[in-house]
ModelCIF file with pLDDT and N, C-alpha, C, O atoms, coordinates in Angstrom:
data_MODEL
#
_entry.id   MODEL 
#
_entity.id                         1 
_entity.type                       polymer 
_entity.pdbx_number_of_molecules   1 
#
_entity_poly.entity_id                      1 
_entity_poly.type                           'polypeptide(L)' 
_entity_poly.nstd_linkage                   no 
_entity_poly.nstd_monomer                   no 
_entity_poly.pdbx_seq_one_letter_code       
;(UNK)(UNK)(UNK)(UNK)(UNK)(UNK)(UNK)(UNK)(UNK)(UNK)(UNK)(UNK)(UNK)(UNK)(UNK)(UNK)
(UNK)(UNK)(UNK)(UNK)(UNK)(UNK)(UNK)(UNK)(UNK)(UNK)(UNK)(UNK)(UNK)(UNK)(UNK)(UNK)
(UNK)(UNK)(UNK)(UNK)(UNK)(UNK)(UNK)(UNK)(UNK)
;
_entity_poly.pdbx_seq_one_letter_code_can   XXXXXXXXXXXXXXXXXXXXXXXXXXXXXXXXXXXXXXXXX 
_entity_poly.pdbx_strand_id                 A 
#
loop_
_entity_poly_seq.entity_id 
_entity_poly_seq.num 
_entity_poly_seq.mon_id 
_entity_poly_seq.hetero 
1 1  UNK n 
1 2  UNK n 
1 3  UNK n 
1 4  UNK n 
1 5  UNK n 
1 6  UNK n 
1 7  UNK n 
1 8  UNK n 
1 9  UNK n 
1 10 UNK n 
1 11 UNK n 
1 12 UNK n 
1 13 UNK n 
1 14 UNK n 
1 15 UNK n 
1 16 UNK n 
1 17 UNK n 
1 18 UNK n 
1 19 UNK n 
1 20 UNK n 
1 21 UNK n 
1 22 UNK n 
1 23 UNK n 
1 24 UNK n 
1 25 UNK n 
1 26 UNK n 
1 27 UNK n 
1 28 UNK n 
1 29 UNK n 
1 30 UNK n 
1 31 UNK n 
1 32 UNK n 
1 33 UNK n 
1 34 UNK n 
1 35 UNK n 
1 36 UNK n 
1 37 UNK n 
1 38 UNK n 
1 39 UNK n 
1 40 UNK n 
1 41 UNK n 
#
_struct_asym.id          A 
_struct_asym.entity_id   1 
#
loop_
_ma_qa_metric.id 
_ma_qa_metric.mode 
_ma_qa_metric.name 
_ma_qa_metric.software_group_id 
_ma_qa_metric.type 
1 global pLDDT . pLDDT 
2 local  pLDDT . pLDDT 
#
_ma_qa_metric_global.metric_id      1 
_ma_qa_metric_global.metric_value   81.22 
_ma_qa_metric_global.model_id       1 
_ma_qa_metric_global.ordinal_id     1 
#
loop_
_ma_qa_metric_local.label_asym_id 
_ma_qa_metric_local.label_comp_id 
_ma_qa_metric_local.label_seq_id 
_ma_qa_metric_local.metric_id 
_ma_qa_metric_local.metric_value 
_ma_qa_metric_local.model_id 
_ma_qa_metric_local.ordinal_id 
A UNK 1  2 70.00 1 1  
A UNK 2  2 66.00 1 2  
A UNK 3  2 68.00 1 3  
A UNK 4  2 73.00 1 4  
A UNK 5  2 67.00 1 5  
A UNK 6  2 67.00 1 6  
A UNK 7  2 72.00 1 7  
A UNK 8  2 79.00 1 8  
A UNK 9  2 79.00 1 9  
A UNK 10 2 79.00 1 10 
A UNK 11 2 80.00 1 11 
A UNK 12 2 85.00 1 12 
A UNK 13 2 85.00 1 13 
A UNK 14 2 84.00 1 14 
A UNK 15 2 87.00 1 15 
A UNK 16 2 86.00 1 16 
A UNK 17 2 84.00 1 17 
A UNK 18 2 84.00 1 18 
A UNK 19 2 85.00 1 19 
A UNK 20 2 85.00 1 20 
A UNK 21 2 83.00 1 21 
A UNK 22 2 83.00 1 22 
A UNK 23 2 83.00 1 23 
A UNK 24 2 80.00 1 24 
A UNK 25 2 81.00 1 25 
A UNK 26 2 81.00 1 26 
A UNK 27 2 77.00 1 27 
A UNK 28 2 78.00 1 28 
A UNK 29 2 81.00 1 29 
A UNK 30 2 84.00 1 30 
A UNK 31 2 83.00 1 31 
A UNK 32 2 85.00 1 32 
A UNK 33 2 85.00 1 33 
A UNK 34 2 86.00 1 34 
A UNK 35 2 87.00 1 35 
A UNK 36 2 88.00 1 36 
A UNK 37 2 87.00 1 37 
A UNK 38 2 89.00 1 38 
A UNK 39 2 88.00 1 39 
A UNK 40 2 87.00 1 40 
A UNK 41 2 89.00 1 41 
#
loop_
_atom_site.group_PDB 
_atom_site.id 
_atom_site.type_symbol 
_atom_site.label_atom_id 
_atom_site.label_alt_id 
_atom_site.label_comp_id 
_atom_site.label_asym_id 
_atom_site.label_entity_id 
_atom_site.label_seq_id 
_atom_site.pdbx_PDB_ins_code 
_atom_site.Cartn_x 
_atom_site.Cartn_y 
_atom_site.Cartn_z 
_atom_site.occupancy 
_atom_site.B_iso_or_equiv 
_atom_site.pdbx_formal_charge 
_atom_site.auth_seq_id 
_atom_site.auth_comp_id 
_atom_site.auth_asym_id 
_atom_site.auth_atom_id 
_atom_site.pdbx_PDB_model_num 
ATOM 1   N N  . UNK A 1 1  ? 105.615 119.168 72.649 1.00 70.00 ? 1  UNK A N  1 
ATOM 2   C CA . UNK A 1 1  ? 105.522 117.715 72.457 1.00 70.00 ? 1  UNK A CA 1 
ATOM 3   C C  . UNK A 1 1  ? 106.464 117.251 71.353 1.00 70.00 ? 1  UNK A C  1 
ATOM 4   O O  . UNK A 1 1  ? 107.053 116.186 71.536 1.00 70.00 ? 1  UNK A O  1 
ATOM 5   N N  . UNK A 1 2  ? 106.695 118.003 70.108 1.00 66.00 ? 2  UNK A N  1 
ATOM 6   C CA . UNK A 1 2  ? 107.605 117.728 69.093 1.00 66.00 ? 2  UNK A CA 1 
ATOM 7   C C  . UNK A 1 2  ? 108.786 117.550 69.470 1.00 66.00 ? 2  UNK A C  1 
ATOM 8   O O  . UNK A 1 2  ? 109.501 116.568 69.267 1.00 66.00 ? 2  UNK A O  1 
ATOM 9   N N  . UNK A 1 3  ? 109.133 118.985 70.317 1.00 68.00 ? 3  UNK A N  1 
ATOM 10  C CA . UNK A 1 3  ? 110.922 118.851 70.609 1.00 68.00 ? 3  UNK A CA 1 
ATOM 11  C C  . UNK A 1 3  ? 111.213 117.974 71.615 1.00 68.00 ? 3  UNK A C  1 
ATOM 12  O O  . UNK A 1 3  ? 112.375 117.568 71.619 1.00 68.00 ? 3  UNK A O  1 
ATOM 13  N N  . UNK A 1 4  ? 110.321 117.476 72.662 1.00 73.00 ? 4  UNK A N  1 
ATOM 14  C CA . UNK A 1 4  ? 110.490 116.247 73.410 1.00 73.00 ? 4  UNK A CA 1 
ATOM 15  C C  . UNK A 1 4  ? 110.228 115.419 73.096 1.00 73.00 ? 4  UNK A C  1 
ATOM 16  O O  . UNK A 1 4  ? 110.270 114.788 74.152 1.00 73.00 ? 4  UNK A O  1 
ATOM 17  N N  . UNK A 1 5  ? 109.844 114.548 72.174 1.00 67.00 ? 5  UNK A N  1 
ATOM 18  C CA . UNK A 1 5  ? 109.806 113.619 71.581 1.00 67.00 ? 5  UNK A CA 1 
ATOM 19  C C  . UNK A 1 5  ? 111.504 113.893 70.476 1.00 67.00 ? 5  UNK A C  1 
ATOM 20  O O  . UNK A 1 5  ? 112.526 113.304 70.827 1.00 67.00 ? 5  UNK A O  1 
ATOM 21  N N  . UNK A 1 6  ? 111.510 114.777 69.281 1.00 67.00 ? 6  UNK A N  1 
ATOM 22  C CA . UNK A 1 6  ? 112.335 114.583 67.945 1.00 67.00 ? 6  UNK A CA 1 
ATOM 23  C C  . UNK A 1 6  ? 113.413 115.384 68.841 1.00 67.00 ? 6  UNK A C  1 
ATOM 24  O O  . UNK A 1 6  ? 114.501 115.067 68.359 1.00 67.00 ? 6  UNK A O  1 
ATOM 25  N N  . UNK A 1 7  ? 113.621 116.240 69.880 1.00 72.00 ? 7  UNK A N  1 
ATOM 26  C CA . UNK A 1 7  ? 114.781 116.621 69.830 1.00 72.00 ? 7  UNK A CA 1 
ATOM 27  C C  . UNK A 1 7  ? 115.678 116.233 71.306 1.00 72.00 ? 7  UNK A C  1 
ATOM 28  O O  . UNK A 1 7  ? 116.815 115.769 71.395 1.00 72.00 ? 7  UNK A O  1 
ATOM 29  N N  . UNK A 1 8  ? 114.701 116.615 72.409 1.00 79.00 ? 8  UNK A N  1 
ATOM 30  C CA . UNK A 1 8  ? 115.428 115.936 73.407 1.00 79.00 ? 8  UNK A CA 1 
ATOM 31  C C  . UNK A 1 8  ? 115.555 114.849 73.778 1.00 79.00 ? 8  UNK A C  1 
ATOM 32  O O  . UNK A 1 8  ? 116.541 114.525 74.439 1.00 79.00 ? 8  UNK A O  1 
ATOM 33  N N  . UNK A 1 9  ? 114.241 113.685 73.336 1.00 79.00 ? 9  UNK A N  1 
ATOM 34  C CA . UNK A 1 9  ? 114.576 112.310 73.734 1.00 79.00 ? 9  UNK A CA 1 
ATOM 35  C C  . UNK A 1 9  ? 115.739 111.375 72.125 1.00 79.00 ? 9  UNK A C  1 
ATOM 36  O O  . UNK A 1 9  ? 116.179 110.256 71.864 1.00 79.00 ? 9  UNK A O  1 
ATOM 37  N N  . UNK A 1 10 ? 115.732 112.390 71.675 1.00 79.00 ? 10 UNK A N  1 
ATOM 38  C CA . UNK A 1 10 ? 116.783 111.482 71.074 1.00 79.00 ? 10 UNK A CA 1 
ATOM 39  C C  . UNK A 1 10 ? 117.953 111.967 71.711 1.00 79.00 ? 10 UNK A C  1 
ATOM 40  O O  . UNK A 1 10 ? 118.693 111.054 72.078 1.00 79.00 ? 10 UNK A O  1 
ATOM 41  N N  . UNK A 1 11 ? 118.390 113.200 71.979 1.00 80.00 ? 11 UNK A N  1 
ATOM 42  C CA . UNK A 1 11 ? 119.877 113.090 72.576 1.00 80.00 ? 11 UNK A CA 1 
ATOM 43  C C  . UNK A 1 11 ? 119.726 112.283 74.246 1.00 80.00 ? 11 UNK A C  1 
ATOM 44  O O  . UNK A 1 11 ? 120.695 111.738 74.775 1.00 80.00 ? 11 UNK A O  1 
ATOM 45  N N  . UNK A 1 12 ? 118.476 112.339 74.832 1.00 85.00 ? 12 UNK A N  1 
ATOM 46  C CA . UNK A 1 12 ? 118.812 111.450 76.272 1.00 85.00 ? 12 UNK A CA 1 
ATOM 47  C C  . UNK A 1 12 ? 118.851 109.795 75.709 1.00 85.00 ? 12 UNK A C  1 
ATOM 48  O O  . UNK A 1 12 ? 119.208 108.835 76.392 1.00 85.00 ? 12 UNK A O  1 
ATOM 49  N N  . UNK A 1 13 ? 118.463 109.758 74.518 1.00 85.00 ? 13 UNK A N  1 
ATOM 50  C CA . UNK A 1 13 ? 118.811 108.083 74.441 1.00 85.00 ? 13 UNK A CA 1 
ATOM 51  C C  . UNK A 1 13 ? 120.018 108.247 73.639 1.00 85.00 ? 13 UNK A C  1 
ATOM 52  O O  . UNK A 1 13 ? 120.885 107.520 74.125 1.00 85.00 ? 13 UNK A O  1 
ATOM 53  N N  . UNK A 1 14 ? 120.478 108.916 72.570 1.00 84.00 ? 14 UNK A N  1 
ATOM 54  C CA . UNK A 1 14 ? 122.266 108.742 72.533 1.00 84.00 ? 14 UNK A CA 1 
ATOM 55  C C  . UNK A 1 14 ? 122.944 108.706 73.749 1.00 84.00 ? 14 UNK A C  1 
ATOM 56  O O  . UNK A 1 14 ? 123.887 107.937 73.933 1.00 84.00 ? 14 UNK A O  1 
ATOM 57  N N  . UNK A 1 15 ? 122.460 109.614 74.735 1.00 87.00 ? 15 UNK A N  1 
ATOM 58  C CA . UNK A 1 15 ? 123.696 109.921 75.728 1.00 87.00 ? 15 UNK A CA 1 
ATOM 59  C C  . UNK A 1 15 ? 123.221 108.093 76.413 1.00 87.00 ? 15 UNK A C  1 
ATOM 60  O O  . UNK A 1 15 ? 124.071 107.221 76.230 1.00 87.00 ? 15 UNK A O  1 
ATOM 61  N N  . UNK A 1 16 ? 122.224 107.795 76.960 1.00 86.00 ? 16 UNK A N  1 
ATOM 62  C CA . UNK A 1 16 ? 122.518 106.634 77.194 1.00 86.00 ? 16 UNK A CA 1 
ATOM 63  C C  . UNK A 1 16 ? 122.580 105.411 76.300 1.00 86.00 ? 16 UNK A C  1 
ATOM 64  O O  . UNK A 1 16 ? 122.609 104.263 76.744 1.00 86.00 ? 16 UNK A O  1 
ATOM 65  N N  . UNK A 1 17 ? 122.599 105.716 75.055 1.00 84.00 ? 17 UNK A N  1 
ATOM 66  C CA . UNK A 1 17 ? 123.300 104.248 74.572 1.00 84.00 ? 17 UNK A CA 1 
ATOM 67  C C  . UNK A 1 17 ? 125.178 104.227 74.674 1.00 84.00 ? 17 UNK A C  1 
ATOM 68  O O  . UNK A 1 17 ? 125.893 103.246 74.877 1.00 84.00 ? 17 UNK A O  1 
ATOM 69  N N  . UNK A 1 18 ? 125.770 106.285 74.357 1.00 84.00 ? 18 UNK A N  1 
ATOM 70  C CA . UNK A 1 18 ? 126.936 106.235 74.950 1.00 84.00 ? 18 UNK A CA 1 
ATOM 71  C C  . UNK A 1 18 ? 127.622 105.536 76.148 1.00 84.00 ? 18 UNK A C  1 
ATOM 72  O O  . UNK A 1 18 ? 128.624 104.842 76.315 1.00 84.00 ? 18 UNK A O  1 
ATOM 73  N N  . UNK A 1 19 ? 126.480 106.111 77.010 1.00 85.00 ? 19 UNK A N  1 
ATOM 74  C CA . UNK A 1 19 ? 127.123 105.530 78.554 1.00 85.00 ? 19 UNK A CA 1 
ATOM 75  C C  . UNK A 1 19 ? 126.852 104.224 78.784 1.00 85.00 ? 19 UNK A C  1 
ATOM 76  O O  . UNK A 1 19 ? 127.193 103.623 79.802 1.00 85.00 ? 19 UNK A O  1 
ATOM 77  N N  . UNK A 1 20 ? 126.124 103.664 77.678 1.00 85.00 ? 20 UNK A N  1 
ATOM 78  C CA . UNK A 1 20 ? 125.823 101.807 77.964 1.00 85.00 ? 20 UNK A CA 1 
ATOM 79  C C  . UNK A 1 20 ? 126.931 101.042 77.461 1.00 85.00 ? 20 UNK A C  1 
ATOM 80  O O  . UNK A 1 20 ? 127.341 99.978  77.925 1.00 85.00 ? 20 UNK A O  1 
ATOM 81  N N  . UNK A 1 21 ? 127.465 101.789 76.292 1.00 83.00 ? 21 UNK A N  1 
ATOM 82  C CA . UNK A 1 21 ? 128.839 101.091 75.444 1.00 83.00 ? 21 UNK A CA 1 
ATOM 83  C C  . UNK A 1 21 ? 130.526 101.449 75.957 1.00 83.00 ? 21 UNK A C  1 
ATOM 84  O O  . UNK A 1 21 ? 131.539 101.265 75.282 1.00 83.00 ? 21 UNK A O  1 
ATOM 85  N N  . UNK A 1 22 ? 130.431 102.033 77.412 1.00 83.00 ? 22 UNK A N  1 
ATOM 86  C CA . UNK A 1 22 ? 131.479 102.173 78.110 1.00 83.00 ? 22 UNK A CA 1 
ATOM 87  C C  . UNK A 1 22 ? 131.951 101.367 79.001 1.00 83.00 ? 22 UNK A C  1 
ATOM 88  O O  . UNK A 1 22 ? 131.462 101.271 80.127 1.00 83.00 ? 22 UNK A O  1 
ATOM 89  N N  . UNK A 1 23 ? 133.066 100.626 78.547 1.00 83.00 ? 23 UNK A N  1 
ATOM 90  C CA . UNK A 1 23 ? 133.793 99.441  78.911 1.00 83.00 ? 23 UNK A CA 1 
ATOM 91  C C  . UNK A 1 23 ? 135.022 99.618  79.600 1.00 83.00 ? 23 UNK A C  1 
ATOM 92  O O  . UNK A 1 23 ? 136.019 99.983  78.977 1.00 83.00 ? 23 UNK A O  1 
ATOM 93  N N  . UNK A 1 24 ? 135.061 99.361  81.017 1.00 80.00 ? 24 UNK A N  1 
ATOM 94  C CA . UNK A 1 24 ? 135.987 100.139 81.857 1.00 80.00 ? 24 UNK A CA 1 
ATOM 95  C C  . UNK A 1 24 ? 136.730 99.449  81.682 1.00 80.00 ? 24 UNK A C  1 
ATOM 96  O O  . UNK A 1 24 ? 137.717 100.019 82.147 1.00 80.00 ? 24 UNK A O  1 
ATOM 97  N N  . UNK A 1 25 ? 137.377 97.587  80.937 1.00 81.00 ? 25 UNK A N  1 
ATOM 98  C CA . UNK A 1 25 ? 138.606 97.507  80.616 1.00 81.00 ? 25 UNK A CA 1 
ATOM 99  C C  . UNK A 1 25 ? 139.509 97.900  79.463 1.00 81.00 ? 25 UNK A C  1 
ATOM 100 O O  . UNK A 1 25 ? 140.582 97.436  79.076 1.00 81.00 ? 25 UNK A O  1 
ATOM 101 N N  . UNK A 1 26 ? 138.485 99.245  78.882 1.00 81.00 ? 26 UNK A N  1 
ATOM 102 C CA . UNK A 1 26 ? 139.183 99.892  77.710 1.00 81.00 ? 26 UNK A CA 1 
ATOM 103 C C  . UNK A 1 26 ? 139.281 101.590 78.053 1.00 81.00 ? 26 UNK A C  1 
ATOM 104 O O  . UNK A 1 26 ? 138.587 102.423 77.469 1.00 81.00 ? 26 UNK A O  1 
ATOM 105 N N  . UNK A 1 27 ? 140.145 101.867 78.968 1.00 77.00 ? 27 UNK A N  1 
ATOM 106 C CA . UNK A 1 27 ? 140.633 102.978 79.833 1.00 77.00 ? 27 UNK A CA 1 
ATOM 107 C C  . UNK A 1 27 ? 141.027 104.304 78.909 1.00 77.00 ? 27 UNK A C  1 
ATOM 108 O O  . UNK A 1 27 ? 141.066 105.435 79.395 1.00 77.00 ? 27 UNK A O  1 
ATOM 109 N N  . UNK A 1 28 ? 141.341 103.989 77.373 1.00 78.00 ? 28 UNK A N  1 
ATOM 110 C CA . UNK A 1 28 ? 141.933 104.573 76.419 1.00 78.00 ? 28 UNK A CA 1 
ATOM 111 C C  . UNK A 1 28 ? 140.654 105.264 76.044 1.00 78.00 ? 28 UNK A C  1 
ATOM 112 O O  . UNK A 1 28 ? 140.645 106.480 75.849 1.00 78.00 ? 28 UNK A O  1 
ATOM 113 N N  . UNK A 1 29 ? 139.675 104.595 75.947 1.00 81.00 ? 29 UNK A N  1 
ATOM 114 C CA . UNK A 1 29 ? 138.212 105.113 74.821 1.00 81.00 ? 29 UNK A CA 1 
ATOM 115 C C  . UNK A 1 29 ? 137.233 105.876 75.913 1.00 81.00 ? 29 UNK A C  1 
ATOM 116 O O  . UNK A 1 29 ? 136.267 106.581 75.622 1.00 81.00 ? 29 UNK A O  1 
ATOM 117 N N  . UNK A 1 30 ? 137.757 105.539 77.357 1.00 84.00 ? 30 UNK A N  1 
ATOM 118 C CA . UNK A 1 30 ? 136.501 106.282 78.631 1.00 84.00 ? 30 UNK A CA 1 
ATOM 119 C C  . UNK A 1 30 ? 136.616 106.977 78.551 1.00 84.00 ? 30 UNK A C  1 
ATOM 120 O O  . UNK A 1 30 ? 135.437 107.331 78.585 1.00 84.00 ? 30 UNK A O  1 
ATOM 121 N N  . UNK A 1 31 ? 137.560 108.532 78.329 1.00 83.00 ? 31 UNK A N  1 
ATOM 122 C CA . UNK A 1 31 ? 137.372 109.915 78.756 1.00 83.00 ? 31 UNK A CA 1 
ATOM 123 C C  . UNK A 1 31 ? 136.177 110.360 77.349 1.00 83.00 ? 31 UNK A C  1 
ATOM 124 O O  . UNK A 1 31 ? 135.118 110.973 77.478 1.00 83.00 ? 31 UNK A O  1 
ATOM 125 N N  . UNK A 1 32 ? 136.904 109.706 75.800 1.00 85.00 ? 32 UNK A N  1 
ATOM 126 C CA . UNK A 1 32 ? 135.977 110.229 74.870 1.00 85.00 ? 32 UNK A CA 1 
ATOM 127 C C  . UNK A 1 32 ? 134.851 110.045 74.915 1.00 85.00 ? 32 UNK A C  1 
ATOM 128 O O  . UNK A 1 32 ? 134.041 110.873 74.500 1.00 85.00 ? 32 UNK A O  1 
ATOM 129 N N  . UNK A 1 33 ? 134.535 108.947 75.415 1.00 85.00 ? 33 UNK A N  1 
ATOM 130 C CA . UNK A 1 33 ? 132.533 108.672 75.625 1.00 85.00 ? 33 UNK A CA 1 
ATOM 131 C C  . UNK A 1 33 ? 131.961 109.366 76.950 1.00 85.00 ? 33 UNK A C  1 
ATOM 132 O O  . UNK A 1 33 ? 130.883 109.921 77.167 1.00 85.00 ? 33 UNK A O  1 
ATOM 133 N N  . UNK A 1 34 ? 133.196 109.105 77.839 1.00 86.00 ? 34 UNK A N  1 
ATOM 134 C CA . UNK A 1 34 ? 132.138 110.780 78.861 1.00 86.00 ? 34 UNK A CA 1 
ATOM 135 C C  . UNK A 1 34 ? 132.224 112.081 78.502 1.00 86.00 ? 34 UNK A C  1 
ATOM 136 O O  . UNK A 1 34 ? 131.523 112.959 79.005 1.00 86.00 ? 34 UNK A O  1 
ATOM 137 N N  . UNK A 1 35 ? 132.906 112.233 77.800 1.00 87.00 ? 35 UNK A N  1 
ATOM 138 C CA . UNK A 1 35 ? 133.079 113.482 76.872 1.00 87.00 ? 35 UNK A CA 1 
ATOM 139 C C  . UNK A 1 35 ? 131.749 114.067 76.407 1.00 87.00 ? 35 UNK A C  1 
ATOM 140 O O  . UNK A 1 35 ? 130.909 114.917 76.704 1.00 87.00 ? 35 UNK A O  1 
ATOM 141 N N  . UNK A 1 36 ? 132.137 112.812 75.205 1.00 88.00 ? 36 UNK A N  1 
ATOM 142 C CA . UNK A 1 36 ? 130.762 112.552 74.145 1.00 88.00 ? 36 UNK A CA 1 
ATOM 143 C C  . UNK A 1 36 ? 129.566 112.726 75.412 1.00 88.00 ? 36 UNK A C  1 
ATOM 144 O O  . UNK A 1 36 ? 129.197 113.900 75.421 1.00 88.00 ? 36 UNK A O  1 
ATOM 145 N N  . UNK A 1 37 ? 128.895 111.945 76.424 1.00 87.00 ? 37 UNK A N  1 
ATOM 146 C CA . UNK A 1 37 ? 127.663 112.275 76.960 1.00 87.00 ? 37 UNK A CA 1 
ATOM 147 C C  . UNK A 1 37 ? 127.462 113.502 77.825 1.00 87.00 ? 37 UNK A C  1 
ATOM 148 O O  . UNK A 1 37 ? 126.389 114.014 78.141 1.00 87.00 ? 37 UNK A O  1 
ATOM 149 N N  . UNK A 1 38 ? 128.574 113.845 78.120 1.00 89.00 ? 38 UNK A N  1 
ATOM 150 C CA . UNK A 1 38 ? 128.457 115.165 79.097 1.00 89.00 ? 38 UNK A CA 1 
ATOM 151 C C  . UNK A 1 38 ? 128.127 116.160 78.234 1.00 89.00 ? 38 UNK A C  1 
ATOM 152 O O  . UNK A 1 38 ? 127.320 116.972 78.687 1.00 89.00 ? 38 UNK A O  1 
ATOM 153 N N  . UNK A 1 39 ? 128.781 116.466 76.343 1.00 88.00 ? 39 UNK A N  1 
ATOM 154 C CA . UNK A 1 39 ? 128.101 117.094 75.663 1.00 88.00 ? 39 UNK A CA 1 
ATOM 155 C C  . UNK A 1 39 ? 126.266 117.236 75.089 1.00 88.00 ? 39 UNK A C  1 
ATOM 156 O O  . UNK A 1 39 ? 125.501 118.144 74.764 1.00 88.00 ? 39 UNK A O  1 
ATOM 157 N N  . UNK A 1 40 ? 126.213 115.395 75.258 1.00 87.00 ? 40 UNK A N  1 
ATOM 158 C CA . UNK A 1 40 ? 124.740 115.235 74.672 1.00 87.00 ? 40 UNK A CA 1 
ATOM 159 C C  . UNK A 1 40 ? 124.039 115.755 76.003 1.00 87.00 ? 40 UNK A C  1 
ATOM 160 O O  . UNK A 1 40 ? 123.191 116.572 75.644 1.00 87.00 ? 40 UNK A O  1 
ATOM 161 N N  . UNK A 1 41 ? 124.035 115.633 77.313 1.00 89.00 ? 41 UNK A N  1 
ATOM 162 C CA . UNK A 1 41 ? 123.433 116.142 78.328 1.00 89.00 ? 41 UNK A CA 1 
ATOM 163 C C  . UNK A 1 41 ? 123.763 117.813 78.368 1.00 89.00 ? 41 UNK A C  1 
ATOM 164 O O  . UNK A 1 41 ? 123.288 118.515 79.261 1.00 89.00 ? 41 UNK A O  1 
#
């Protein structure tokens, strides 16, 4: 119950606040934030 709560639901809500702040008319910054969530997943 600890590590799903303090350890995995915080990286499934980084990875989706990552993938919420990905703005496909900024083509330069998309590979690093799927980067970034494919690591947090």
């Amino acid at each position: 119950a600890s590590d799903l709560h303090d350890n995995i639901g915080q990286l499934l809500s980084l990875t989706a606040l990552t993938l919420n702040s990905i703005n496909l008319n900024e083509p330069q910054r998309l590979e690093k934030k799927v980067t970034e969530s494919l690591n947090l997943v």
